[in-house]
N, C-alpha and C. Protein backbone atom coordinates (compact mmCIF):
# COMPACT_ATOMS: atom_id res chain seq x y z
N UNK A 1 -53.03 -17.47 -4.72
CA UNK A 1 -53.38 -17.07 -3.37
C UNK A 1 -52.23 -17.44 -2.44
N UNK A 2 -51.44 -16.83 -1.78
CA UNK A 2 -50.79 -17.24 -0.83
C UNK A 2 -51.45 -17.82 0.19
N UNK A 3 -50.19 -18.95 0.99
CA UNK A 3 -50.43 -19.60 1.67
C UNK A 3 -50.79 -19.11 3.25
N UNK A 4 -50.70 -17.90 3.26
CA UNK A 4 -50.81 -17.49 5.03
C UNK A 4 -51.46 -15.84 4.27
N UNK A 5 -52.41 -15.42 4.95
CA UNK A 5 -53.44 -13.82 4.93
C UNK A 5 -52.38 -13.41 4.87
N UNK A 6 -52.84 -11.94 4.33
CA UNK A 6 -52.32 -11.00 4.47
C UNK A 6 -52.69 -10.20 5.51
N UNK A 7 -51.93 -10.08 6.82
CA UNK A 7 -52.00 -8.98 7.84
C UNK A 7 -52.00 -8.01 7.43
N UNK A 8 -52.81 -6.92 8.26
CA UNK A 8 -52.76 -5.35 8.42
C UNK A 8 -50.99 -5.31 8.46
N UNK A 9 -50.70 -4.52 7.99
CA UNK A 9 -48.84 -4.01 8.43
C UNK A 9 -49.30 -3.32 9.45
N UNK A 10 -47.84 -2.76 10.49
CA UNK A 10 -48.02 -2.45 11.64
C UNK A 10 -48.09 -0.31 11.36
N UNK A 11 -48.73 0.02 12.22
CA UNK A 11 -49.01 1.47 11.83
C UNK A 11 -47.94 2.22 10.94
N UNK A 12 -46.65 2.00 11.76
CA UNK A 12 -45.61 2.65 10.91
C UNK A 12 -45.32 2.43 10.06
N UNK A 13 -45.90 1.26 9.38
CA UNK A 13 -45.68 0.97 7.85
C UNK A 13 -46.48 1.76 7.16
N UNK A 14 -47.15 2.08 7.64
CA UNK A 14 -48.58 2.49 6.51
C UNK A 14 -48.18 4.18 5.75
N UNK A 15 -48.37 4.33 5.05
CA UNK A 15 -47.69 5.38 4.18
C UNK A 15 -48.59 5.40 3.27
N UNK A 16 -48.34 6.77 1.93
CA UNK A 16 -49.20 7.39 1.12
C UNK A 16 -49.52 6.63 0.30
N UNK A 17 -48.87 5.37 -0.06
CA UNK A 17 -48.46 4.10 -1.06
C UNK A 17 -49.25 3.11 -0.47
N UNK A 18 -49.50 2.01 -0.98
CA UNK A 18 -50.17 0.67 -0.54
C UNK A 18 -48.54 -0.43 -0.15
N UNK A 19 -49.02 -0.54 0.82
CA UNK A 19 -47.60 -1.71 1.64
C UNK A 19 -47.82 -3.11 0.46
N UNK A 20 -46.60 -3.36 0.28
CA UNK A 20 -45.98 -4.47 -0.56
C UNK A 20 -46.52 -5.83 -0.17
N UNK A 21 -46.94 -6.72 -0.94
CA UNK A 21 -47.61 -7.92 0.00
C UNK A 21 -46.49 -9.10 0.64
N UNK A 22 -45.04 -8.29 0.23
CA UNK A 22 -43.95 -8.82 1.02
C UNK A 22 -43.67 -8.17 2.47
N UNK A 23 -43.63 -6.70 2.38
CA UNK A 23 -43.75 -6.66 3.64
C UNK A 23 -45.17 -6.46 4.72
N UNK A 24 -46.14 -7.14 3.90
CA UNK A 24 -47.13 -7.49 4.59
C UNK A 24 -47.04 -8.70 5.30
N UNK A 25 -46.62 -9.74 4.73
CA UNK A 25 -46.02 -11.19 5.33
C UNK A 25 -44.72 -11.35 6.13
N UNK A 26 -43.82 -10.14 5.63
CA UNK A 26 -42.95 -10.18 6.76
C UNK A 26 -43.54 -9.34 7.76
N UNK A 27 -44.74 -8.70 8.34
CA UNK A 27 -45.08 -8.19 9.08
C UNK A 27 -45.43 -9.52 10.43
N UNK A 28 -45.54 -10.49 9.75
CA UNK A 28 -45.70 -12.05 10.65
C UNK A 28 -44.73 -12.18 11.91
N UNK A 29 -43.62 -11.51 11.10
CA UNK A 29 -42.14 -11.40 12.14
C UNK A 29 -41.90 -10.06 12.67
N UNK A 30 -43.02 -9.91 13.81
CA UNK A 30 -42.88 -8.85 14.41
C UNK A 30 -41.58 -8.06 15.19
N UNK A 31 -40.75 -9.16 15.57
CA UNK A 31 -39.27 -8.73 16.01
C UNK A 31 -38.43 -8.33 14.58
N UNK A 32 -38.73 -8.27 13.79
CA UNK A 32 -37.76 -8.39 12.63
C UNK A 32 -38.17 -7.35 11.43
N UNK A 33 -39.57 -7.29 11.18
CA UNK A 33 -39.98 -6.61 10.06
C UNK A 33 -39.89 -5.20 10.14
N UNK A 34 -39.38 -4.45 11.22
CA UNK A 34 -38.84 -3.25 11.16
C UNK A 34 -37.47 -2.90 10.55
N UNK A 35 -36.14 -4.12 10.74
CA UNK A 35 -34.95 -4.54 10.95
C UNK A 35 -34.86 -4.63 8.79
N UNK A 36 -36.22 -5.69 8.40
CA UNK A 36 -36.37 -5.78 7.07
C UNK A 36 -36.37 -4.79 6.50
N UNK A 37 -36.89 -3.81 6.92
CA UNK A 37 -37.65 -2.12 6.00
C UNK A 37 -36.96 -1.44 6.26
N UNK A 38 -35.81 -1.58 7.42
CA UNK A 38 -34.27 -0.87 7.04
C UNK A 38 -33.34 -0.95 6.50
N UNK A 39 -33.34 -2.35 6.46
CA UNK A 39 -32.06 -3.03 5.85
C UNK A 39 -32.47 -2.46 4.05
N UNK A 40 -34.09 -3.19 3.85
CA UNK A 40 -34.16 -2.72 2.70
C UNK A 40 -34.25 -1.52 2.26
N UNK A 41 -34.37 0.08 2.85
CA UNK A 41 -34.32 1.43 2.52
C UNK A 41 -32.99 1.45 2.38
N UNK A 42 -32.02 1.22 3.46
CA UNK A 42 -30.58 1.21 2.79
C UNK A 42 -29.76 0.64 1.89
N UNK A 43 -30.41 -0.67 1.68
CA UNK A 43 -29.60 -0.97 -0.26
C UNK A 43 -30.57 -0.08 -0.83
N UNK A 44 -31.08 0.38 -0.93
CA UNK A 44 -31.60 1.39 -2.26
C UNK A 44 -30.99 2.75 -2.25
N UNK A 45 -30.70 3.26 -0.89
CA UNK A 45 -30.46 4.76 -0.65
C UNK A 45 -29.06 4.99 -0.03
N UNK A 46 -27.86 3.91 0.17
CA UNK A 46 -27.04 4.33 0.84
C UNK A 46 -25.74 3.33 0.81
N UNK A 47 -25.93 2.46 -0.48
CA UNK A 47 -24.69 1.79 -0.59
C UNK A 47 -23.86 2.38 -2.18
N UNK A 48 -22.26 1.84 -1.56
CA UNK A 48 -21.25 2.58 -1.94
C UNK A 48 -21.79 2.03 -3.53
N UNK A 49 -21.95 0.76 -3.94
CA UNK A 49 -22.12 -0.23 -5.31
C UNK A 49 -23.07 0.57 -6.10
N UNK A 50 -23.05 0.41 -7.19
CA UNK A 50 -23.93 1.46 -8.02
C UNK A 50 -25.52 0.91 -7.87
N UNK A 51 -25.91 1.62 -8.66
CA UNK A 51 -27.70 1.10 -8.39
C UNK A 51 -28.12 0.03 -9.58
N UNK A 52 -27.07 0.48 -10.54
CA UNK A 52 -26.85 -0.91 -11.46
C UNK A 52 -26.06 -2.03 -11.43
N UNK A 53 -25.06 -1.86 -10.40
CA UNK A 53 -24.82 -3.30 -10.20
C UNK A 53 -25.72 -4.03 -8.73
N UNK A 54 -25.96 -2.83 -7.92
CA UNK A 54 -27.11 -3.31 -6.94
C UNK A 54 -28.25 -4.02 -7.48
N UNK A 55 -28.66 -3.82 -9.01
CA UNK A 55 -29.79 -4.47 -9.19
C UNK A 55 -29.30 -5.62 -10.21
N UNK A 56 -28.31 -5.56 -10.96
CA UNK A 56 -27.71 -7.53 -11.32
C UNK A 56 -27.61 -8.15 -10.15
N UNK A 57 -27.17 -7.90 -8.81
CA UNK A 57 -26.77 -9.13 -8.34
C UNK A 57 -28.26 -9.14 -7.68
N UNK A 58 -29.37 -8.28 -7.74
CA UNK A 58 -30.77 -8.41 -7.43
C UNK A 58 -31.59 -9.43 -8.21
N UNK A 59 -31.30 -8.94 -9.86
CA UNK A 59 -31.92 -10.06 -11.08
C UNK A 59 -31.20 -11.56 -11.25
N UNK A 60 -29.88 -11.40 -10.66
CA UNK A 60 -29.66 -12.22 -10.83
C UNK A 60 -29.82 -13.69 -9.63
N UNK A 61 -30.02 -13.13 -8.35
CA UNK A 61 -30.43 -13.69 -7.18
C UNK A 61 -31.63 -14.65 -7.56
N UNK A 62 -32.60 -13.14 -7.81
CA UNK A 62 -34.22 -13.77 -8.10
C UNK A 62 -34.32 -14.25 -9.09
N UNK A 63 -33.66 -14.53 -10.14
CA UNK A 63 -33.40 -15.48 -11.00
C UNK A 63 -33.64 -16.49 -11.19
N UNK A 64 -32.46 -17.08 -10.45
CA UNK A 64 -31.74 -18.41 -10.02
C UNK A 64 -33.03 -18.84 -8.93
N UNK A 65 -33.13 -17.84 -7.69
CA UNK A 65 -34.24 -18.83 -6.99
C UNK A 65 -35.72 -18.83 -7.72
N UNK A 66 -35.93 -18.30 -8.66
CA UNK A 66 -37.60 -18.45 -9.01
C UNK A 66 -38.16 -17.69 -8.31
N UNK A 67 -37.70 -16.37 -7.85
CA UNK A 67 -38.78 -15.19 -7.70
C UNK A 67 -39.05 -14.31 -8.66
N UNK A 68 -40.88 -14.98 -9.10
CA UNK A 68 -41.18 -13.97 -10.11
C UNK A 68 -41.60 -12.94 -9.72
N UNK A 69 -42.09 -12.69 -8.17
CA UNK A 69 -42.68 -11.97 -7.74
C UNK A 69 -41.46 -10.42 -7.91
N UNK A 70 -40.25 -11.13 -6.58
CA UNK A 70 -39.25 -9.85 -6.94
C UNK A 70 -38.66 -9.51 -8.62
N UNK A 71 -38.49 -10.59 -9.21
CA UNK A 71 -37.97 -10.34 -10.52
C UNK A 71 -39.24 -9.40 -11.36
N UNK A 72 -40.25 -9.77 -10.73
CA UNK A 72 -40.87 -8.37 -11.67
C UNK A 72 -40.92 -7.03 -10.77
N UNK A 73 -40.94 -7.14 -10.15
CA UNK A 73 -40.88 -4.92 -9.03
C UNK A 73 -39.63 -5.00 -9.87
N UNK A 74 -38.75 -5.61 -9.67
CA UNK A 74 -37.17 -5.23 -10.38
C UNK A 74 -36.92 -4.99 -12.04
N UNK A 75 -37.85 -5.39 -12.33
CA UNK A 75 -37.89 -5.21 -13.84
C UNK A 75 -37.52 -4.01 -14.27
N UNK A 76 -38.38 -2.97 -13.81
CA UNK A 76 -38.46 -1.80 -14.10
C UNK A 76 -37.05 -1.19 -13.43
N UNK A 77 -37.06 -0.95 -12.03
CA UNK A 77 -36.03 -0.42 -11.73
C UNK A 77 -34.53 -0.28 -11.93
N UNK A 78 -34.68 -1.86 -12.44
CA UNK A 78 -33.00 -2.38 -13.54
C UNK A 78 -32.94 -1.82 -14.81
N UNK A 79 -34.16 -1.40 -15.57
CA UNK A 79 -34.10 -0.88 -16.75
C UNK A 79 -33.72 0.89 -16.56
N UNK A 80 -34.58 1.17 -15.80
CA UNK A 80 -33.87 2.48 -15.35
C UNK A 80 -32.16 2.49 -14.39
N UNK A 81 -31.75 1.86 -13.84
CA UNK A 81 -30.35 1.89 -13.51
C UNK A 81 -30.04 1.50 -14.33
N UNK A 82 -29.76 1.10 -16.15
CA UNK A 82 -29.01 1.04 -16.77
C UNK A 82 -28.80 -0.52 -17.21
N UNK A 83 -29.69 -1.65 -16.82
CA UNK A 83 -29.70 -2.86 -17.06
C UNK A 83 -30.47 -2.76 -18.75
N UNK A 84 -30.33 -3.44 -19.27
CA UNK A 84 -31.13 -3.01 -20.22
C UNK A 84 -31.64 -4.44 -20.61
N UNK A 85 -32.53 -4.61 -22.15
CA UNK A 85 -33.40 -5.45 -21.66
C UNK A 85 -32.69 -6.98 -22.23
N UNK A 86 -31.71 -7.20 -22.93
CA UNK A 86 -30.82 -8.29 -23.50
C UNK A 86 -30.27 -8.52 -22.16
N UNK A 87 -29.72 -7.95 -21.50
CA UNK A 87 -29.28 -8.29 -20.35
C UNK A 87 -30.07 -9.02 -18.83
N UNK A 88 -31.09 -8.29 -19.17
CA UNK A 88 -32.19 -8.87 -18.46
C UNK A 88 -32.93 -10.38 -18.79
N UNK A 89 -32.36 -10.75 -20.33
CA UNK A 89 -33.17 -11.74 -20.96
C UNK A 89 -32.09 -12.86 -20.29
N UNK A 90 -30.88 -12.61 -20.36
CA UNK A 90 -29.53 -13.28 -19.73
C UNK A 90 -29.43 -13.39 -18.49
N UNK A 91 -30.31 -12.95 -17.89
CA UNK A 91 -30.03 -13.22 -16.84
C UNK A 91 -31.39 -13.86 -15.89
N UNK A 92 -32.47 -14.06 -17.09
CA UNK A 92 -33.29 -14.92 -16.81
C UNK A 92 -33.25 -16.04 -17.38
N UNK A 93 -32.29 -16.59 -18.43
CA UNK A 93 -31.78 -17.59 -18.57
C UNK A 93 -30.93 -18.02 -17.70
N UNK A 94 -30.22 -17.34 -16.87
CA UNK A 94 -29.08 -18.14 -15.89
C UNK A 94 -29.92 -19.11 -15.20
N UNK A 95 -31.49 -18.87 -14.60
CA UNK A 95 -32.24 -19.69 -13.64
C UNK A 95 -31.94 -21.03 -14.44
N UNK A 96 -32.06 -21.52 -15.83
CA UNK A 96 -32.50 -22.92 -15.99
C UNK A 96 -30.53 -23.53 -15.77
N UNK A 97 -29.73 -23.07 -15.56
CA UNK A 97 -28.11 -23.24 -16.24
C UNK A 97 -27.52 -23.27 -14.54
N UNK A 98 -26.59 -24.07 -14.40
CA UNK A 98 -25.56 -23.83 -13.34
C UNK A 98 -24.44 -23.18 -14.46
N UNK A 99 -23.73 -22.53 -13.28
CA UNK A 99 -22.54 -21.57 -13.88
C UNK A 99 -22.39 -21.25 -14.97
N UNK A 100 -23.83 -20.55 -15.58
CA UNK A 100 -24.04 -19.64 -16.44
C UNK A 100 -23.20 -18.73 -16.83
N UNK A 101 -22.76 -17.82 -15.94
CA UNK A 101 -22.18 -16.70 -16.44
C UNK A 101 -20.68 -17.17 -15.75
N UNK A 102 -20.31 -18.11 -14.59
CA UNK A 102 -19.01 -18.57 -14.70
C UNK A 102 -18.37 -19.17 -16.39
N UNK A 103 -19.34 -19.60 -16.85
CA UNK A 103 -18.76 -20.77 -17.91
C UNK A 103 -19.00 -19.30 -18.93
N UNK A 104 -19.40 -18.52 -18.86
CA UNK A 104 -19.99 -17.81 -19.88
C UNK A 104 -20.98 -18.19 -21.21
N UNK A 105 -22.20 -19.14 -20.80
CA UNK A 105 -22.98 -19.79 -21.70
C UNK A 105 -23.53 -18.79 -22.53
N UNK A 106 -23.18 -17.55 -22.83
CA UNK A 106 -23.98 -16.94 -23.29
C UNK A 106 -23.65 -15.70 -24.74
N UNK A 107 -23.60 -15.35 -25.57
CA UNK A 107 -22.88 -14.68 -26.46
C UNK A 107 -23.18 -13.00 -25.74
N UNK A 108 -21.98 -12.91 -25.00
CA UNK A 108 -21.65 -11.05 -24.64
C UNK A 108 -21.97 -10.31 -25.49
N UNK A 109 -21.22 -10.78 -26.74
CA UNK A 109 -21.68 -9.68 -27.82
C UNK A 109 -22.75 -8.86 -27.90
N UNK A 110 -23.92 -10.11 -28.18
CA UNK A 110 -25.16 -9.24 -28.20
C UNK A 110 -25.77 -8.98 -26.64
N UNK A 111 -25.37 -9.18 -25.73
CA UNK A 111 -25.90 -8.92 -24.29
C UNK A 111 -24.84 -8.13 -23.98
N UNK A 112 -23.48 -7.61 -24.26
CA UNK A 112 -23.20 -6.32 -23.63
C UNK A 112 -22.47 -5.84 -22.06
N UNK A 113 -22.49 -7.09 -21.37
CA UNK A 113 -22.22 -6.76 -20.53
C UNK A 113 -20.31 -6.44 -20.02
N UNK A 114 -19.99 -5.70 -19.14
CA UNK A 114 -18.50 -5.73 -19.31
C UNK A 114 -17.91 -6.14 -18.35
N UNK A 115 -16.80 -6.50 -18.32
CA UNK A 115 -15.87 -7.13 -17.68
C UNK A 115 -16.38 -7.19 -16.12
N UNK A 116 -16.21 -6.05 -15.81
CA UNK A 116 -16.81 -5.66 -14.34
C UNK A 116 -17.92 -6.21 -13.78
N UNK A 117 -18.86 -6.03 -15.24
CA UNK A 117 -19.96 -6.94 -14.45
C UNK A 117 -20.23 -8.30 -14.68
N UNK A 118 -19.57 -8.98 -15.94
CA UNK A 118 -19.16 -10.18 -15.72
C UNK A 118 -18.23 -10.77 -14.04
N UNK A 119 -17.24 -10.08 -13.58
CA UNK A 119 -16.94 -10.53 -12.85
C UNK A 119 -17.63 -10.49 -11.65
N UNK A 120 -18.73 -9.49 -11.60
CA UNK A 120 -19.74 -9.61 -10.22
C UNK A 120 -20.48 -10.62 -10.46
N UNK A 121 -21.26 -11.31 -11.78
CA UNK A 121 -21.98 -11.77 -12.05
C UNK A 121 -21.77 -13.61 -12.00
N UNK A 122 -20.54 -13.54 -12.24
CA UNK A 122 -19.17 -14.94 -11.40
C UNK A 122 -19.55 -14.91 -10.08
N UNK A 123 -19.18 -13.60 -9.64
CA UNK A 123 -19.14 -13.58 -7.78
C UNK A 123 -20.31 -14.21 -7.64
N UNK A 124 -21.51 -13.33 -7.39
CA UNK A 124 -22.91 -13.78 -6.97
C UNK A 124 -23.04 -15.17 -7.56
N UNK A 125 -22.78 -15.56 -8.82
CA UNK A 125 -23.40 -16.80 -9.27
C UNK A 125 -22.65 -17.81 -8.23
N UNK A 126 -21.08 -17.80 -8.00
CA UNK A 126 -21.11 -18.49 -7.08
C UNK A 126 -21.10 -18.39 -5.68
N UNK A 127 -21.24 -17.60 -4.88
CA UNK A 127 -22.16 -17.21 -3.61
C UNK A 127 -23.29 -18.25 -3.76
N UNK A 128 -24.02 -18.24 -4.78
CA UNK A 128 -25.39 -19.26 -4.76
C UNK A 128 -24.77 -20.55 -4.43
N UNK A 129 -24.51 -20.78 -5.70
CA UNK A 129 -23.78 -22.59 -6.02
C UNK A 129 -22.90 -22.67 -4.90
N UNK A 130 -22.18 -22.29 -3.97
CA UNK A 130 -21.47 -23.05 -3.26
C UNK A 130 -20.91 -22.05 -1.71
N UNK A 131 -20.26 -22.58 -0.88
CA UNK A 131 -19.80 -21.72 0.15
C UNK A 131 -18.88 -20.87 -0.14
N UNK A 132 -17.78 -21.24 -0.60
CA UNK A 132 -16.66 -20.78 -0.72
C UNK A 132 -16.23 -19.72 -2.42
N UNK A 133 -15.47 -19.19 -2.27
CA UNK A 133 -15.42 -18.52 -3.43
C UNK A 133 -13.73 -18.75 -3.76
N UNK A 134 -13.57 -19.61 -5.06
CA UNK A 134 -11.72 -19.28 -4.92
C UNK A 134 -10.70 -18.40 -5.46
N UNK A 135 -9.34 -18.75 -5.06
CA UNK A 135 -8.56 -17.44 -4.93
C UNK A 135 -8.91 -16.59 -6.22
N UNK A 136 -8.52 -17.27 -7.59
CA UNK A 136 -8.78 -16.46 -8.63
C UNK A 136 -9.56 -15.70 -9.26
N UNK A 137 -11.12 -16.03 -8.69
CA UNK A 137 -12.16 -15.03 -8.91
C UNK A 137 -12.39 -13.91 -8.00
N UNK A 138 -11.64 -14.43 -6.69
CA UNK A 138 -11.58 -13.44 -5.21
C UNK A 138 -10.39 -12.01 -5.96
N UNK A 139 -9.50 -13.04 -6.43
CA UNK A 139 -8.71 -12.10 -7.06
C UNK A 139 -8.83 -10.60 -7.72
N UNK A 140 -9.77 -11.32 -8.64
CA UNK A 140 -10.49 -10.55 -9.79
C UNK A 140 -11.41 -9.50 -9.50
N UNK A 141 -12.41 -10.23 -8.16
CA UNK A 141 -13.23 -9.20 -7.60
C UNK A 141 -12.43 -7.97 -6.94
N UNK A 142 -11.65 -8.62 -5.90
CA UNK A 142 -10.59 -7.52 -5.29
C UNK A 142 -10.01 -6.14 -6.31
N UNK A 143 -10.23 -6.81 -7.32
CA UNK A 143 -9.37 -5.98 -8.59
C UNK A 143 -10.54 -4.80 -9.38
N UNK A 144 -11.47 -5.15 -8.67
CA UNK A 144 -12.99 -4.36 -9.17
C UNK A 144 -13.94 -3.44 -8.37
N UNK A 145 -13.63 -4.48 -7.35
CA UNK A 145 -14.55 -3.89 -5.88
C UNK A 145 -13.93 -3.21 -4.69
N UNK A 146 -14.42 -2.68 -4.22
CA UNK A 146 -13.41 -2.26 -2.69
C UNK A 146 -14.23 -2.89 -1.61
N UNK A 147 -13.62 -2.78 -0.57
CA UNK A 147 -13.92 -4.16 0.69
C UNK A 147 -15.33 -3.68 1.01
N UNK A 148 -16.04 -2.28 1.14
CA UNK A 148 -17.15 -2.25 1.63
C UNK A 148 -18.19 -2.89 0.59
N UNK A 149 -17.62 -2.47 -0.90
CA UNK A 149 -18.87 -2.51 -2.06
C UNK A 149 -18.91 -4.74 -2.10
N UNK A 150 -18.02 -5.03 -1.55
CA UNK A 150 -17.85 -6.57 -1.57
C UNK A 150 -18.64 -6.84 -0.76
N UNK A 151 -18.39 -6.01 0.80
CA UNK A 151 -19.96 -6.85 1.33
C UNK A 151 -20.89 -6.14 1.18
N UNK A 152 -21.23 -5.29 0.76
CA UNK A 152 -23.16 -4.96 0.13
C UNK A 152 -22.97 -5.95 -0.90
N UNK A 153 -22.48 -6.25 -1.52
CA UNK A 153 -22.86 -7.98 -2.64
C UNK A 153 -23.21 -8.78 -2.02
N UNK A 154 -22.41 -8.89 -1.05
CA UNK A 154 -22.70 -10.84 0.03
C UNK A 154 -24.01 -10.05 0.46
N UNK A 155 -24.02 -9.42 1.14
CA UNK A 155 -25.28 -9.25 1.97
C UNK A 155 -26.55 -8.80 1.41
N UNK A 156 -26.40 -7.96 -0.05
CA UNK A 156 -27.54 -8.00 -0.75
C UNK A 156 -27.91 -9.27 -1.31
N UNK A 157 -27.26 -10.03 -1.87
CA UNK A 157 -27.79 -11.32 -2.20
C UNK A 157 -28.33 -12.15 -1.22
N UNK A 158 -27.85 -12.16 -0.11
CA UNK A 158 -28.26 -12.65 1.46
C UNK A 158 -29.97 -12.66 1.43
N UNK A 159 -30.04 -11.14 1.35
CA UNK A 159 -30.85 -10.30 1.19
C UNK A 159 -32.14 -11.00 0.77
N UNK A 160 -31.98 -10.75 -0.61
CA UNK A 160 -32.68 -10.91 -2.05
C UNK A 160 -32.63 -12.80 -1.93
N UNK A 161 -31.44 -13.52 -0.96
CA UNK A 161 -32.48 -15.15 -1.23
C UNK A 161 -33.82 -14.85 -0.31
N UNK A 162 -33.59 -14.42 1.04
CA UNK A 162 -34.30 -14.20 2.00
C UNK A 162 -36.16 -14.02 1.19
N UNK A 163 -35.94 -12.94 0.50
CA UNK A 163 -36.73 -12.09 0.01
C UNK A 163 -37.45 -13.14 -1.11
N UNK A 164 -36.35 -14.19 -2.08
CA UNK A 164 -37.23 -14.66 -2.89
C UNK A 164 -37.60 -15.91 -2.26
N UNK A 165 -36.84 -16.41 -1.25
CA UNK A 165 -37.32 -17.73 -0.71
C UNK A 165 -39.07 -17.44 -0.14
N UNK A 166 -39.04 -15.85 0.67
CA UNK A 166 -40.32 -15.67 1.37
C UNK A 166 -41.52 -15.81 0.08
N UNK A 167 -41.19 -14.75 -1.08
CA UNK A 167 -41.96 -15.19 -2.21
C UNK A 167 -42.58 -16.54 -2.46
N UNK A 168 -41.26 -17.28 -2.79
CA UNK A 168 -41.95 -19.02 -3.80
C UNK A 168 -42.53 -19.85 -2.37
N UNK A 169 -41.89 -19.79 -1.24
CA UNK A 169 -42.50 -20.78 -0.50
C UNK A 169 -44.20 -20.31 0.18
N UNK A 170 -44.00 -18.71 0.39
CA UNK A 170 -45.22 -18.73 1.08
C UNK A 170 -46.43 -18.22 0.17
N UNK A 171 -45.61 -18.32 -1.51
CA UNK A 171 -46.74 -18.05 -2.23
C UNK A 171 -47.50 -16.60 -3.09
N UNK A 172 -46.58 -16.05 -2.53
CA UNK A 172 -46.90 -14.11 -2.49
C UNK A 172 -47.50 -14.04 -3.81
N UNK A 173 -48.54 -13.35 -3.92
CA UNK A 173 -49.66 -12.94 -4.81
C UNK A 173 -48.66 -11.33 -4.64
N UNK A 174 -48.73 -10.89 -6.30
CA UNK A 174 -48.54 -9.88 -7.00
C UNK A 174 -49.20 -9.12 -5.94
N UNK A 175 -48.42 -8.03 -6.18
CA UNK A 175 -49.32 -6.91 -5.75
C UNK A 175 -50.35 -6.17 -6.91
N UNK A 176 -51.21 -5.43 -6.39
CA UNK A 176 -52.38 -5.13 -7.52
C UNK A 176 -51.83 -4.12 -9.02
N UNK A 177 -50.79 -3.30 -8.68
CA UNK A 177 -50.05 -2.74 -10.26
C UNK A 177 -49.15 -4.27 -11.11
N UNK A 178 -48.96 -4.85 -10.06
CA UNK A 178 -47.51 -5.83 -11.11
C UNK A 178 -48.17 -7.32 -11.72
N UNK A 179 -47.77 -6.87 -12.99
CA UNK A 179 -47.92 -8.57 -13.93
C UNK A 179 -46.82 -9.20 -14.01
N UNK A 180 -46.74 -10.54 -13.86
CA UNK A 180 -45.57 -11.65 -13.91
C UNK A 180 -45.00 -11.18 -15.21
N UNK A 181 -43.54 -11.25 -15.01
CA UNK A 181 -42.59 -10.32 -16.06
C UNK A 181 -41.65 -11.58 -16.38
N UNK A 182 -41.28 -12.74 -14.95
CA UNK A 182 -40.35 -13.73 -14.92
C UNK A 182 -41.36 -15.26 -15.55
């Protein structure tokens, strides 16, 4: 049971679909929860980063913070952008590990992943662990990413703590299709 009701969403939320019981709780933040449901229509519909690396640095966010809630809606949608499911298992192991995929704790082989997204998967991991990012992985990213697709990373992960912090602290009960996947 979450810790605070679930509000009515505000009219313009309401659509042919049943409203998310995330943005039912961000409906609490009436200055803001419009600002949320844009920000979030546009990482899905309008950034330069693919929709498969939009959704590693998504699995891998909610990961690390213990959102089972987002790590399961994402389940599915990562399997269809091309995440597949060894990769997905790797990257629900990063939650128990610091610098998981910096140190590379993990055998690629059978998880598959490539260079490219090893090196996003460096980036974001350390975005979490620490402020700063240094020259040689900045390097590497530079060598992968272009300046806009760099910040839809910072800011989707921004994003997605936002999103799983609202989850674990205030408790968010599944919505009525989704079973705990994390």
């Amino acid at each position: 049971m979450a810790r605070l009701p679930y509000p009515e969403p505000p009219k313009q939320h309401a659509k042919s679909h049943p409203t998310l019981n995330i943005m039912k709780l961000l409906s609490y933040s009436t200055a803001t929860v419009d600002h949320w449901a844009g920000l979030g229509n546009a990482q899905f519909k309008h950034l330069l980063l693919s929709a498969r690396h939009r959704e590693l640095v998504i699995m891998l966010t909610t990961s690390k913070f213990n959102s089972t809630y987002e790590w399961t809606h994402h389940t599915p949608v990562s399997l269809k952008a091309g995440v597949t499911e060894q990769q997905q298992a790797a990257l629900k192991a990063s939650a128990k590990e610091k610098d998981f995929f910096i140190d590379r704790k993990f055998d690629n082989g059978a998880v598959g992943f490539s260079e490219k997204d090893l090196i996003l998967l460096s980036f974001v991991e350390t975005i979490i662990q620490q402020p700063e990012v240094g020259d040689e992985l900045w390097k590497s990213v530079k060598g992968q990413f272009s300046d806009r697709e760099i910040v839809e990373i910072i800011t989707l992960q921004g994003s997605y703590y936002s999103f799983s912090r609202l989850t674990t602290v205030l408790q968010c009960d599944f919505d009525d299709w989704a079973k705990s996947k994390l």
